[in-house]
Protein backbone atom coordinates (compact mmCIF):
# COMPACT_ATOMS: atom_id res chain seq x y z
CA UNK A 1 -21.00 18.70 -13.43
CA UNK A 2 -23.88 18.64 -11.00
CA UNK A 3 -23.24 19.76 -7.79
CA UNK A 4 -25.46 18.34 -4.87
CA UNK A 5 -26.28 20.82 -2.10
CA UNK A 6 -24.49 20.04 0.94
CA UNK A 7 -26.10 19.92 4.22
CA UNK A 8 -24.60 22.56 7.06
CA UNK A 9 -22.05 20.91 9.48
CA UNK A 10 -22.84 21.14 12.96
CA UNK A 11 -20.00 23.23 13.83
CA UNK A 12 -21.62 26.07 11.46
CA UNK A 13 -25.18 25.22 12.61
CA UNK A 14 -23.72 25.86 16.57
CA UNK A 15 -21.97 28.96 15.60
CA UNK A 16 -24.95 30.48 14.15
CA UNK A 17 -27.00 29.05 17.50
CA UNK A 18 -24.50 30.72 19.67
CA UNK A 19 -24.79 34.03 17.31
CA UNK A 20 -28.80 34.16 17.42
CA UNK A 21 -28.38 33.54 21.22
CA UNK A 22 -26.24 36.59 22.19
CA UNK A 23 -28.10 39.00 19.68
CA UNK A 24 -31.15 38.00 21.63
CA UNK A 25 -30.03 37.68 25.17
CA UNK A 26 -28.39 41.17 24.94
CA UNK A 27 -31.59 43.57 25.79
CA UNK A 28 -33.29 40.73 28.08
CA UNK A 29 -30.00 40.73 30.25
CA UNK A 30 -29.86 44.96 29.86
CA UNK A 31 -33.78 44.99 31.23
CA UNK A 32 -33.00 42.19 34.20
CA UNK A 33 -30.25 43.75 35.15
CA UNK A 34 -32.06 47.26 35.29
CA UNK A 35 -35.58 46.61 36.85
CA UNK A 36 -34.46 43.81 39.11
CA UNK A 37 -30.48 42.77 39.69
CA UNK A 38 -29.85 46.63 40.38
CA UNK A 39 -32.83 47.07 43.07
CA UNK A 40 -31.66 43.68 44.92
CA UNK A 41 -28.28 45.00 45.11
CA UNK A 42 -29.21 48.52 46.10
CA UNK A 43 -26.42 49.14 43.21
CA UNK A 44 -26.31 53.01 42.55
CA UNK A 45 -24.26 53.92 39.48
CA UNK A 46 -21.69 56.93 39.78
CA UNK A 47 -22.52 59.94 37.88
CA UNK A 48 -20.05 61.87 36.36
């Protein structure tokens, strides 16, 4: 039997999209949210 390779469906190709996209938004959010949201805010975190 010869089997054909199958293209991804899109459901598995947006998963994956959605996957890469966290993974890489994850330190850019960290380093926004440290150099700039936190300054604008005047946001001072509680030490314990």
């Amino acid at each position: 039997m010869n089997k054909t390779r199958q293209a991804p469906s899109a459901r598995r190709i947006i998963g994956m999209v959605v996957g890469v996209i966290i993974i890489a938004f994850g330190p850019f959010i960290q380093f926004f949210d440290g150099h700039f949201a936190q300054k604008v805010l005047k946001y001072k975190q509680e030490k314990e």
